[in-house]
C-alpha atoms as a PDB file:
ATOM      1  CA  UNK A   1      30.712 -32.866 -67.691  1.00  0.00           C
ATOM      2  CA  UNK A   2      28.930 -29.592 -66.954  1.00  0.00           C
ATOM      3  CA  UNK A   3      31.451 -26.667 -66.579  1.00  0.00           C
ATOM      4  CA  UNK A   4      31.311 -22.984 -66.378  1.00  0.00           C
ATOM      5  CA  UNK A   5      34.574 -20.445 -66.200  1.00  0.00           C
ATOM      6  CA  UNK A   6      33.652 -17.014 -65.109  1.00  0.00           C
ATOM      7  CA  UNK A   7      36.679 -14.610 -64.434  1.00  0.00           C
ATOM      8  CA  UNK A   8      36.366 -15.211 -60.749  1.00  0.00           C
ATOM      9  CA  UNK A   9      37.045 -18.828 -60.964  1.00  0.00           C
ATOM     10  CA  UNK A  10      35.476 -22.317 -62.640  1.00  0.00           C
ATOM     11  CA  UNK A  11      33.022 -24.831 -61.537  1.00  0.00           C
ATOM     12  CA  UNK A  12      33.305 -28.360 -62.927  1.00  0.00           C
ATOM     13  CA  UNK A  13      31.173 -31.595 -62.419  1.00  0.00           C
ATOM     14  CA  UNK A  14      31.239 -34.587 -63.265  1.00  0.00           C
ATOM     15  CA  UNK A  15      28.467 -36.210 -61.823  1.00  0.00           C
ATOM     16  CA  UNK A  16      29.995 -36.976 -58.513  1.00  0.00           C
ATOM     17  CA  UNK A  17      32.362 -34.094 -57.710  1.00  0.00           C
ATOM     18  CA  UNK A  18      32.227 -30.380 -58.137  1.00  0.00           C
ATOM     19  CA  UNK A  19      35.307 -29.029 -58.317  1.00  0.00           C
ATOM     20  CA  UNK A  20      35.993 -25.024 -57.526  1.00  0.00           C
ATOM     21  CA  UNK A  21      39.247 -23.195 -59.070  1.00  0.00           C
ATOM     22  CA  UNK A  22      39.477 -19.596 -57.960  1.00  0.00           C
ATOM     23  CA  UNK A  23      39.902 -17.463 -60.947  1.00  0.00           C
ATOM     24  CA  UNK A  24      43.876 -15.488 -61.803  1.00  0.00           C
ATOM     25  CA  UNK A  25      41.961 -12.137 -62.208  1.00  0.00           C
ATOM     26  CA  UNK A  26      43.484  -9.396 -59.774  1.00  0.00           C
ATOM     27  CA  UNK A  27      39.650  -8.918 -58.310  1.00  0.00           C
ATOM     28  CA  UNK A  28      39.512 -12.515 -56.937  1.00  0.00           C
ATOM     29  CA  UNK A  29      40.353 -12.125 -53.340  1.00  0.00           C
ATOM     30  CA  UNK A  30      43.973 -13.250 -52.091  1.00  0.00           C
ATOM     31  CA  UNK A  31      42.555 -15.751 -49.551  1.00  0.00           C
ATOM     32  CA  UNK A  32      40.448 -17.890 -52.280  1.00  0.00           C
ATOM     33  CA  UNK A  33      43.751 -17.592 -54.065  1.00  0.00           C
ATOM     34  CA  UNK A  34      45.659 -18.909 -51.213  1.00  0.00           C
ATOM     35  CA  UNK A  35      42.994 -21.666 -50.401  1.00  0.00           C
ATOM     36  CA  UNK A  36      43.010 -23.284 -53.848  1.00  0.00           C
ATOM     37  CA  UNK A  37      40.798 -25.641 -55.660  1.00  0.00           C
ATOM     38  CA  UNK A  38      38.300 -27.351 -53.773  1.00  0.00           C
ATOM     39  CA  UNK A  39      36.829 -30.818 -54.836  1.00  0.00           C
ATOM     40  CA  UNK A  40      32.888 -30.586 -52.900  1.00  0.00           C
ATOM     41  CA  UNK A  41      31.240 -34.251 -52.974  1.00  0.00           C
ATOM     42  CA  UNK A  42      28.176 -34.861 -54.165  1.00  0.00           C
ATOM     43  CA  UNK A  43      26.945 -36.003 -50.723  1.00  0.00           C
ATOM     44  CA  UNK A  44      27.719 -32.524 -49.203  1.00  0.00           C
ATOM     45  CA  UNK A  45      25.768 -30.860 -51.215  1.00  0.00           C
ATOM     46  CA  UNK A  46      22.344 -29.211 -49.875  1.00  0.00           C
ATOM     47  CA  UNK A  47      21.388 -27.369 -53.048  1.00  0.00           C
ATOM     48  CA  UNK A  48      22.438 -24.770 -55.701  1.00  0.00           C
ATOM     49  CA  UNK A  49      21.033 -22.084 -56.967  1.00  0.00           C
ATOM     50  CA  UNK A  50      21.713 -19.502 -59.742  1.00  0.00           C
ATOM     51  CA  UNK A  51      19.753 -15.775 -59.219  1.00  0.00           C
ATOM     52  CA  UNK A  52      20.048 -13.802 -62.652  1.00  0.00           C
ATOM     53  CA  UNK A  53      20.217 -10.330 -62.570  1.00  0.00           C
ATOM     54  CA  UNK A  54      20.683  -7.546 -65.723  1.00  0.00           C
ATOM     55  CA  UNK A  55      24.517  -7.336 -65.290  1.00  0.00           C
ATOM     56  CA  UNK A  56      25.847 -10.712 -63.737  1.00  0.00           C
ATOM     57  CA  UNK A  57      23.952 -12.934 -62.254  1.00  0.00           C
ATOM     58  CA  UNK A  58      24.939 -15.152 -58.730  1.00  0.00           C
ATOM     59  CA  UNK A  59      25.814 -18.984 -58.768  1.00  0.00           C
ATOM     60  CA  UNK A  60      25.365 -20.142 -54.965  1.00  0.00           C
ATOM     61  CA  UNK A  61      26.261 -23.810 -53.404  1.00  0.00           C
ATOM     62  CA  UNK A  62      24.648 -24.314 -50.292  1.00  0.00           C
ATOM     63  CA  UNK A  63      26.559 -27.403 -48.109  1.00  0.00           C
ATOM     64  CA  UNK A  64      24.815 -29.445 -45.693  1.00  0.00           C
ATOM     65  CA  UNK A  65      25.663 -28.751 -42.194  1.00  0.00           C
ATOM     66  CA  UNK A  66      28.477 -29.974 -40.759  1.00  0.00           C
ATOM     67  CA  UNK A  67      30.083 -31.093 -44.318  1.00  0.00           C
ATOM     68  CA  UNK A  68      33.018 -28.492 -44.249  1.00  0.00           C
ATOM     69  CA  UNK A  69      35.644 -27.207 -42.039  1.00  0.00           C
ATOM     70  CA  UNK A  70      35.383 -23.871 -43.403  1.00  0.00           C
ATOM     71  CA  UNK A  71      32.604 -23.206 -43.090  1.00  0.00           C
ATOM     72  CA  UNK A  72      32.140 -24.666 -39.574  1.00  0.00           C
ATOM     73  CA  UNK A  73      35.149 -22.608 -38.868  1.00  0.00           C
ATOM     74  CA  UNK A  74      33.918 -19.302 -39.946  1.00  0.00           C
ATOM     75  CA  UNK A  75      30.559 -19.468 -39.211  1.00  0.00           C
ATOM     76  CA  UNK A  76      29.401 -17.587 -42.345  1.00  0.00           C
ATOM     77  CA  UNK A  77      31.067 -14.949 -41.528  1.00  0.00           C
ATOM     78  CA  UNK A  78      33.660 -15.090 -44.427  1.00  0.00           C
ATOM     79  CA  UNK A  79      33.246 -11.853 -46.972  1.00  0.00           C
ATOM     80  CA  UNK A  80      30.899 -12.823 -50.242  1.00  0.00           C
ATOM     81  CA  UNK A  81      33.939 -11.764 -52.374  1.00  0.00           C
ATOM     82  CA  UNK A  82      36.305 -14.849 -50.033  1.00  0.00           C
ATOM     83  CA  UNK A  83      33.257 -17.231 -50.282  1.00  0.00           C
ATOM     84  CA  UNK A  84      34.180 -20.586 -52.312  1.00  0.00           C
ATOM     85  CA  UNK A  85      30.839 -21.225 -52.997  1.00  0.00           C
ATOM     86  CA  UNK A  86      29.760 -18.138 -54.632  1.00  0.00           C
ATOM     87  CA  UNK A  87      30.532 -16.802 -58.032  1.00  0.00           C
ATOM     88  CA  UNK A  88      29.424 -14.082 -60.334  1.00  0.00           C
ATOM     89  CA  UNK A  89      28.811 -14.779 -63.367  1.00  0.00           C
ATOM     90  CA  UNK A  90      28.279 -12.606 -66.677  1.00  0.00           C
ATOM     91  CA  UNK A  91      24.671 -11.943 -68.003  1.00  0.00           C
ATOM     92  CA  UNK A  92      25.898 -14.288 -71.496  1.00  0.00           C
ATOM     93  CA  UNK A  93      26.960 -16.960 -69.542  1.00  0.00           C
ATOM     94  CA  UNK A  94      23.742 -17.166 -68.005  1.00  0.00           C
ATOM     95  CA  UNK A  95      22.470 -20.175 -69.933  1.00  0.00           C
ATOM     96  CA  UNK A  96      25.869 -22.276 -69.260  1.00  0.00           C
ATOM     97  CA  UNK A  97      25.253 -21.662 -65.337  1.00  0.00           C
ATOM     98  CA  UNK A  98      21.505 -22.453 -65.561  1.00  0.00           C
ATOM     99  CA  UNK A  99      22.491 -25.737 -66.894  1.00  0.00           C
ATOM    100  CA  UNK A 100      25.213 -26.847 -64.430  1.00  0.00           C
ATOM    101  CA  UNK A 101      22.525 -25.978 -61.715  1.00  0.00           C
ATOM    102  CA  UNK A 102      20.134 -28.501 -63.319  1.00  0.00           C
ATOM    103  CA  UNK A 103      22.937 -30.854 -63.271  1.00  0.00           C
ATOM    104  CA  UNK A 104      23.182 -30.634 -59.754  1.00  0.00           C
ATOM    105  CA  UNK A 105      20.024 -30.263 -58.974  1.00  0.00           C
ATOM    106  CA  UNK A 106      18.904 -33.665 -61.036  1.00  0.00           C
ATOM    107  CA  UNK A 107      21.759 -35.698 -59.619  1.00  0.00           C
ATOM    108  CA  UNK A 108      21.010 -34.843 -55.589  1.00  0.00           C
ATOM    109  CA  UNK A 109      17.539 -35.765 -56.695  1.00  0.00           C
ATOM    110  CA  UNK A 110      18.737 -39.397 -58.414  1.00  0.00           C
ATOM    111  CA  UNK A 111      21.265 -40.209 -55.871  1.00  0.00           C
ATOM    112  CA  UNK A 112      19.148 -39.284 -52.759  1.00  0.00           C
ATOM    113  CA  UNK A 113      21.285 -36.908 -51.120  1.00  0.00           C
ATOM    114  CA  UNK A 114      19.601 -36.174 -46.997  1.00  0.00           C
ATOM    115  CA  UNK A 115      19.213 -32.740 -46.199  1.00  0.00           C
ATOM    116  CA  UNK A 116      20.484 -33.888 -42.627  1.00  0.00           C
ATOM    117  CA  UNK A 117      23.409 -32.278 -40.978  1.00  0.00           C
ATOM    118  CA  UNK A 118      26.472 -34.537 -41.420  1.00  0.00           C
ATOM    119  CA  UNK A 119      28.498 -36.595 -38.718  1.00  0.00           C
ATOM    120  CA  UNK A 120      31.283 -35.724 -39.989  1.00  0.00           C
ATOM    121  CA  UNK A 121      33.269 -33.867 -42.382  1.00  0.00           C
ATOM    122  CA  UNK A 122      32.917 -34.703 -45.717  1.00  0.00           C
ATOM    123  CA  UNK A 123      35.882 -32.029 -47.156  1.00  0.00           C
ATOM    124  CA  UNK A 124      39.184 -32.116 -45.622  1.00  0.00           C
ATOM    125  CA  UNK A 125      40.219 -28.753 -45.258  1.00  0.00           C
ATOM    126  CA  UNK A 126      43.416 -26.894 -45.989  1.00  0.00           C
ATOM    127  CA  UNK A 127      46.627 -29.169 -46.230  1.00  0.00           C
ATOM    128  CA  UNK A 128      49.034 -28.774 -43.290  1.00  0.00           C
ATOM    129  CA  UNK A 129      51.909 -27.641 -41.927  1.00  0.00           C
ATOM    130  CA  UNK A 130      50.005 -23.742 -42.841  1.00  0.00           C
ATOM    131  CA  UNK A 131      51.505 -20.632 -41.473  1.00  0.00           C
ATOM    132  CA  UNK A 132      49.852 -17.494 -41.933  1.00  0.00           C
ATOM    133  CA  UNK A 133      51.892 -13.575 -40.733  1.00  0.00           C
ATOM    134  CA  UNK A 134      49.070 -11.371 -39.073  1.00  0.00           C
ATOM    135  CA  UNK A 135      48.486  -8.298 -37.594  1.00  0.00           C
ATOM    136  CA  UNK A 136      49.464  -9.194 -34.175  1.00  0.00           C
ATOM    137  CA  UNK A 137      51.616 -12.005 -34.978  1.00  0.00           C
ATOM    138  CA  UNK A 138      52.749 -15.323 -36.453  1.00  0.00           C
ATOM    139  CA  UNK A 139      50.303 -18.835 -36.562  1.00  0.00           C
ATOM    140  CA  UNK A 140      51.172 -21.789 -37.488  1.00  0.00           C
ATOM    141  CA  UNK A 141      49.847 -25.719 -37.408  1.00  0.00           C
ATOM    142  CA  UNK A 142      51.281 -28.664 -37.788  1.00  0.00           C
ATOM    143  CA  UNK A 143      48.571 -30.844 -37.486  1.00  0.00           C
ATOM    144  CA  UNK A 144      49.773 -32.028 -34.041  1.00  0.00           C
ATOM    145  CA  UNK A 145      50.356 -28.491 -32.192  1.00  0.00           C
ATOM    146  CA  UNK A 146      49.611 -24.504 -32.839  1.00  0.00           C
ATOM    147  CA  UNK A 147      51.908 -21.682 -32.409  1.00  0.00           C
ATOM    148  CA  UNK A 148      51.872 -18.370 -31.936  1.00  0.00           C
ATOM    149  CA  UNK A 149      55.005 -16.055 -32.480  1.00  0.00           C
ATOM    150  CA  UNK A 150      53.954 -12.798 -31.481  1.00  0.00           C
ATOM    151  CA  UNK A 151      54.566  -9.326 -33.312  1.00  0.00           C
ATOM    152  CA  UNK A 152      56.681  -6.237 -32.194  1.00  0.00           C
ATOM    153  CA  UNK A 153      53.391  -4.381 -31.977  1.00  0.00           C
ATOM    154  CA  UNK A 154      51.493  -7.555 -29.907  1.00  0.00           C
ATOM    155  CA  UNK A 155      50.727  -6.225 -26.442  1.00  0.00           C
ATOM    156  CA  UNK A 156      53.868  -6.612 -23.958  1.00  0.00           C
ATOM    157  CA  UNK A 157      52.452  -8.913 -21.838  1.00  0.00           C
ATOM    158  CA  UNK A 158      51.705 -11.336 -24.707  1.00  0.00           C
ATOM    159  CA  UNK A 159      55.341 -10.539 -26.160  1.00  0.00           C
ATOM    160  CA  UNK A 160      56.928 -11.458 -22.560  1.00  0.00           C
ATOM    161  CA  UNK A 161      55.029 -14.396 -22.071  1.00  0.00           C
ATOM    162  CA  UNK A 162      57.454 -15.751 -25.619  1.00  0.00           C
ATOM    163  CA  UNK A 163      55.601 -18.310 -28.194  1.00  0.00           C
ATOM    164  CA  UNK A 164      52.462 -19.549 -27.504  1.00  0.00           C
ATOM    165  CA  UNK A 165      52.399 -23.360 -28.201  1.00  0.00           C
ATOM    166  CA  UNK A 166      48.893 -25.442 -27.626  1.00  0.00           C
ATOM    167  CA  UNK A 167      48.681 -29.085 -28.844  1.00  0.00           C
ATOM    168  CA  UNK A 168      45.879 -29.807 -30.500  1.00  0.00           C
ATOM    169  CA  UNK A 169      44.899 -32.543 -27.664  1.00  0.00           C
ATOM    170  CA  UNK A 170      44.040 -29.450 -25.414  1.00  0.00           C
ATOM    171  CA  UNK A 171      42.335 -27.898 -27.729  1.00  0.00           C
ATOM    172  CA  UNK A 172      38.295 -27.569 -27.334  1.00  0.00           C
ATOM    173  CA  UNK A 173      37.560 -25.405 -30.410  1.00  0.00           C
ATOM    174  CA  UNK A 174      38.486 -22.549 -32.566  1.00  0.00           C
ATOM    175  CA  UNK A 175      36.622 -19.161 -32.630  1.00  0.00           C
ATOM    176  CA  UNK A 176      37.228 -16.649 -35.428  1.00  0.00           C
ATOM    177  CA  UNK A 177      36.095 -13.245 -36.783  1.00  0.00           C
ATOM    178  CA  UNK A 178      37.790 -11.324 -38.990  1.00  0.00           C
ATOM    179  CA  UNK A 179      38.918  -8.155 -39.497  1.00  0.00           C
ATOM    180  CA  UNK A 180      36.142  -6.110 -40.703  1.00  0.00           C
ATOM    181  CA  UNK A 181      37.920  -2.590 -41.462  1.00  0.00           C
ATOM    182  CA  UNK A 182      35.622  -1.296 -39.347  1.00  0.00           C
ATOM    183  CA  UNK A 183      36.328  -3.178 -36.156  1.00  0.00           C
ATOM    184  CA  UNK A 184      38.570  -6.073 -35.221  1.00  0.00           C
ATOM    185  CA  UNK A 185      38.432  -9.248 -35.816  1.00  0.00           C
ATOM    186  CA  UNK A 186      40.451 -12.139 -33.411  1.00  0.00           C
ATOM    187  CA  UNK A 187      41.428 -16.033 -33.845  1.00  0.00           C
ATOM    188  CA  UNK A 188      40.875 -17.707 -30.254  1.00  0.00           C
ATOM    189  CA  UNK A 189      42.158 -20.856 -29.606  1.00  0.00           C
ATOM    190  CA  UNK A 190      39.925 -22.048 -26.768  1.00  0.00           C
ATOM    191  CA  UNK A 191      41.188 -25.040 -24.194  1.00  0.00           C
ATOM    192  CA  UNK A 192      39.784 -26.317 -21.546  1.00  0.00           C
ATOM    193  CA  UNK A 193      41.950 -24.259 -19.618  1.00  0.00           C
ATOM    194  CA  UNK A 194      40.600 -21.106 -20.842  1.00  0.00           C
ATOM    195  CA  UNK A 195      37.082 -21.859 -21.966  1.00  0.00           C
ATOM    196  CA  UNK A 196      35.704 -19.349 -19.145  1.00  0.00           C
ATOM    197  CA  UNK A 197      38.135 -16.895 -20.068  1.00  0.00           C
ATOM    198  CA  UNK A 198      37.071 -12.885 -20.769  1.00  0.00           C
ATOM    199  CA  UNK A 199      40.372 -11.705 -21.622  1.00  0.00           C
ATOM    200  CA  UNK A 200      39.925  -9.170 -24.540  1.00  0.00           C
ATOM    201  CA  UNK A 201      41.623 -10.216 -27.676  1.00  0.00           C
ATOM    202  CA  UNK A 202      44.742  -8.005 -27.335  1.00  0.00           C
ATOM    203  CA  UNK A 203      45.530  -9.121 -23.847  1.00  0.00           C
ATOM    204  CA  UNK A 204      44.619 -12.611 -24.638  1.00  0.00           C
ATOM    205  CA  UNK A 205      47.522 -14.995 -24.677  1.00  0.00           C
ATOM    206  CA  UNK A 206      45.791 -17.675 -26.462  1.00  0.00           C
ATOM    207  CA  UNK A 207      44.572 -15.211 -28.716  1.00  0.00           C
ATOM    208  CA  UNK A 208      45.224 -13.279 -32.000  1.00  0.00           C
ATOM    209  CA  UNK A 209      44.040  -9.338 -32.252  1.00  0.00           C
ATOM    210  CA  UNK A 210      43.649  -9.091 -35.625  1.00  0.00           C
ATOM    211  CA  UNK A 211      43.690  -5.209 -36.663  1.00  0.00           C
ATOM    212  CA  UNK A 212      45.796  -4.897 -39.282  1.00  0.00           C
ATOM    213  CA  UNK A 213      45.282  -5.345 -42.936  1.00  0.00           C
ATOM    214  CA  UNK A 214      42.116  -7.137 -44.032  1.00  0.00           C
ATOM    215  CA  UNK A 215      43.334  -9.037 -46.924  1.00  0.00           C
ATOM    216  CA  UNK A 216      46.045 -10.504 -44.959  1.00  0.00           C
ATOM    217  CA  UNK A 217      44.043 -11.208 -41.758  1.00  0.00           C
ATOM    218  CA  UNK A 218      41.323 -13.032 -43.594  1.00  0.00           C
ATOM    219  CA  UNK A 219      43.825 -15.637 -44.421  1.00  0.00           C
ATOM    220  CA  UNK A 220      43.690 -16.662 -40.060  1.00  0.00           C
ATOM    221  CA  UNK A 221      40.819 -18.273 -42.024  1.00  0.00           C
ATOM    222  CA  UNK A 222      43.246 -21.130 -43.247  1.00  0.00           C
ATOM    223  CA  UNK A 223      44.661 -21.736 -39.618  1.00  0.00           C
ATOM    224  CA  UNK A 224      41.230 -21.924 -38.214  1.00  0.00           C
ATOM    225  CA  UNK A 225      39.738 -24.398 -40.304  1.00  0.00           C
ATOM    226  CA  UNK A 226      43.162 -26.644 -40.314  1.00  0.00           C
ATOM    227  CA  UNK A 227      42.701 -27.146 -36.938  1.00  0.00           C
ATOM    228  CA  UNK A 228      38.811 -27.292 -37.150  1.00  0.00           C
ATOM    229  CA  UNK A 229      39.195 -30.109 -39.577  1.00  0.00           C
ATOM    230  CA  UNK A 230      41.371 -32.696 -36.925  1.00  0.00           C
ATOM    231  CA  UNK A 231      38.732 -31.712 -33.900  1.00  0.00           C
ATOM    232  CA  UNK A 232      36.145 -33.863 -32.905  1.00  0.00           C
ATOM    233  CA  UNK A 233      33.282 -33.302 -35.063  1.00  0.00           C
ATOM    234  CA  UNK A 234      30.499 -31.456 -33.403  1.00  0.00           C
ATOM    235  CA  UNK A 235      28.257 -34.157 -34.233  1.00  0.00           C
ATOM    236  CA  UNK A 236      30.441 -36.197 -31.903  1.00  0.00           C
ATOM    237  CA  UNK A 237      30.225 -33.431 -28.637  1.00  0.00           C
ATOM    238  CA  UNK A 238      26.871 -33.499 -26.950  1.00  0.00           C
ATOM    239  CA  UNK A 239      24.812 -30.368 -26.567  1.00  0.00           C
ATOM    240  CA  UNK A 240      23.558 -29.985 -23.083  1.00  0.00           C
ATOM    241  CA  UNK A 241      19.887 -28.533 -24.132  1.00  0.00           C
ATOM    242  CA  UNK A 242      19.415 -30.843 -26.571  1.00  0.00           C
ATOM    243  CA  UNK A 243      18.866 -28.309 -29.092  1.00  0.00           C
ATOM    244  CA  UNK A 244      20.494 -27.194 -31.902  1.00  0.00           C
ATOM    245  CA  UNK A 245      22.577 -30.520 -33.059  1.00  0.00           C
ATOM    246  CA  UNK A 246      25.920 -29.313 -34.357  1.00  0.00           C
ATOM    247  CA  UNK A 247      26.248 -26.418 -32.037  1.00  0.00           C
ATOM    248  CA  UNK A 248      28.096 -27.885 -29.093  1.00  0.00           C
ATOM    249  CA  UNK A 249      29.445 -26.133 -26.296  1.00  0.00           C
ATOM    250  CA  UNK A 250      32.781 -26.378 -25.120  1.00  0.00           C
ATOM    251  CA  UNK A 251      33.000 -28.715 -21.429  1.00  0.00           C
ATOM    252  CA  UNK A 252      32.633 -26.367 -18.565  1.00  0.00           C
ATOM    253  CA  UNK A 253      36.038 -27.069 -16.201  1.00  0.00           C
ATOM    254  CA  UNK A 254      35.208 -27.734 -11.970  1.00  0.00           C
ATOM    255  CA  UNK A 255      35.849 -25.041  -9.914  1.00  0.00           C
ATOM    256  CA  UNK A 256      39.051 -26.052  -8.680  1.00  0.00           C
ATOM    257  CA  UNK A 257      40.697 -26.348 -12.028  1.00  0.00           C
ATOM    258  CA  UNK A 258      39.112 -22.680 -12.756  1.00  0.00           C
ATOM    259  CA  UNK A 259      40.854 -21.636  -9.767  1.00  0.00           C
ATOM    260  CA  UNK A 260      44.052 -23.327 -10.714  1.00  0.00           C
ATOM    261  CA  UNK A 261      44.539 -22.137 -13.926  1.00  0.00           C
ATOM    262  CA  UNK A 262      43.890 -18.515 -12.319  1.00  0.00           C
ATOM    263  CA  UNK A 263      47.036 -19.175  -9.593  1.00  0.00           C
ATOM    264  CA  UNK A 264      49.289 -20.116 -12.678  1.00  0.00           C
ATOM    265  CA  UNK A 265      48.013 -16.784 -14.711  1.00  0.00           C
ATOM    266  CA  UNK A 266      48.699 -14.841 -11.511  1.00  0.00           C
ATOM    267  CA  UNK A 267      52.068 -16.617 -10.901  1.00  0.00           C
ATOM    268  CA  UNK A 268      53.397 -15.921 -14.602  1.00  0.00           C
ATOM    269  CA  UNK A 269      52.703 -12.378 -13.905  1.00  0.00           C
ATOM    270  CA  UNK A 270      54.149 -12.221 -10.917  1.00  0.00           C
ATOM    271  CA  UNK A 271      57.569 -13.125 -12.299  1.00  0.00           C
ATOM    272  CA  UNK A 272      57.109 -11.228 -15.072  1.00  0.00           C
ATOM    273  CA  UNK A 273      57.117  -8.122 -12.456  1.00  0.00           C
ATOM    274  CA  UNK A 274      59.720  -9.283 -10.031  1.00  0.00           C
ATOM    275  CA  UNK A 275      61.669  -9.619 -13.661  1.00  0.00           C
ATOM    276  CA  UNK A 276      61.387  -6.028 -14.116  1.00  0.00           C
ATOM    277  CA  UNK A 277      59.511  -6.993 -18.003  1.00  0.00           C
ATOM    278  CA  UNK A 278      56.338  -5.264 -16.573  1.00  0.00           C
ATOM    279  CA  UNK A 279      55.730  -1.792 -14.792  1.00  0.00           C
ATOM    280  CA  UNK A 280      54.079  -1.161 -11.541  1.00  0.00           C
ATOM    281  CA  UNK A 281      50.887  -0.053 -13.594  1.00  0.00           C
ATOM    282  CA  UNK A 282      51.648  -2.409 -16.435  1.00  0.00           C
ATOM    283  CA  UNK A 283      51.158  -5.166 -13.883  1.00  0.00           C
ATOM    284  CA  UNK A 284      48.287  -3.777 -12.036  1.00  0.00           C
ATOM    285  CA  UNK A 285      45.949  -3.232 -15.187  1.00  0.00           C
ATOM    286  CA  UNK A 286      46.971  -6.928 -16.246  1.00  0.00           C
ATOM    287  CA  UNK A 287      46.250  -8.334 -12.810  1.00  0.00           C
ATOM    288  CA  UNK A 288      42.720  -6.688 -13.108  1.00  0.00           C
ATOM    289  CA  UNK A 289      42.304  -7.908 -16.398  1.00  0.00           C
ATOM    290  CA  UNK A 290      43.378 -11.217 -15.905  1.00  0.00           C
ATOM    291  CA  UNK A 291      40.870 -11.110 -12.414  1.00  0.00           C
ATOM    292  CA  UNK A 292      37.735  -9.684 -14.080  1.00  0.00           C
ATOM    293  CA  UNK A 293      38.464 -12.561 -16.941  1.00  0.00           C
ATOM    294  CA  UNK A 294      37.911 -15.413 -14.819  1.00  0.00           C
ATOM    295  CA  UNK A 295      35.204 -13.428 -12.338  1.00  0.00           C
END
């Protein structure tokens, strides 16, 4: 057993397993908290590496592609402090991390482990039903379905429209960024309904606007990869240019449906209006929008 315990959190393994716990300390971020311990396989493993520096130095895991739902979820895009698979660790504990790299490093090497991207996920992601309050509203996942209860701040439109509910048969894939602090971030649930869709985030229906606090946003995070983790694996969805394996795009609907699913948008508005719930200009800026999104 080769183990280190930094204040951030511990890394354990045991020659077939590494297992992550985030650290208790008030610095370790509250989605890392939230997330829990995470038990990596071997076989998802692409390499580790340890960079010492004066202070602390920086323990990295790199996962071969496709192995995770997070990280297919978030697209790197997750802050270094939220990342599972970094941790910082003191200048004396050095030697202790330089040895569980070596570990790791010798048994990939023994055991043969491809480089290759994965066919399918070798972690299972976050444990369902998850709920998580943000910004512009309530999401939660059952594993079957997703809803969204919107916020008293959402946009009107969204807030008149009621929940949002999407099984996770019509789903095509999940898109998130978060909340920088410096611009917003947004959790898109993408069907094949709306894959053409250029709704901004705060008029989108199938869409959170995430604007609020960071700390709480990032934990979207959670929702994203739940429902990443019980999609088809992107191994599994064809990529038209043959390039790129793991990077699928989302099935392109036939005109007709396009222009069916633009009717029902229209419709919904339109008795939204005649229900008095939207203004004259309240329902010509959303009939623009709504027009210019599927133009």
């Amino acid at each position: 057993m080769a183990e280190i315990i930094a204040r951030d959190g511990t890394w354990a393994f045991d020659g077939s397993t590494i297992r992550i716990t985030p650290g208790l300390h008030r610095s370790v971020p509250l989605f890392r908290q939230t997330y829990g311990e995470i038990s990596v396989p071997l076989e998802a493993v692409s390499g580790v590496v340890y960079a010492a520096e004066r202070r602390r130095g920086r323990l990295r895991m790199r996962l071969r592609e496709g192995a995770d739902p997070l990280l297919q979820a978030t697209g790197g895009r997750l802050p270094e402090p939220a990342d599972p698979y970094r941790l910082a660790v003191d200048a004396d504990r050095s030697g202790v991390a330089e040895y569980l790299t070596e570990e790791i490093r010798h048994a990939l090497l023994i055991d043969g482990i491809p480089q290759e991207p994965t066919t399918g996920y070798l972690l299972p992601g976050p444990p369902v039903p998850v709920s998580v309050r943000s910004s512009d509203g309530t999401v939660s996942f059952d594993g079957n379905q997703v809803r969204i209860d919107w916020s008293d701040t959402s946009d009107r439109v969204k807030r008149a429209t009621g929940p949002r509910i999407i099984g996770l048969g019509d789903l095509v894939q999940v898109e998130w960024l978060p909340n920088s602090g410096y611009g917003d971030g947004f959790l898109r649930f993408v069907t094949s309904e709306t894959v053409l869709s250029k709704l901004p985030p705060e008029r989108d229906p199938y869409t959170l606007d995430l604007w609020g606090s960071v700390r709480r946003d990032l934990l979207t995070a959670l929702v994203a990869t739940a429902v990443t983790a019980r999609l088809p694996h992107p191994s599994t969805r064809a990529d038209d240019s043959g390039a790129g394996r793991g990077r699928s795009r989302p099935a392109v609907p036939a005109q007709a449906d396009l222009h069916d699913v633009l009717l029902r948008r229209l419709r919904e508005l339109g008795e939204l209006y005649r229900d008095g719930v939207l203004t004259d200009e309240e329902f010509a800026r959303t009939k623009a929008v709504v027009l210019r999104g599927f133009s």
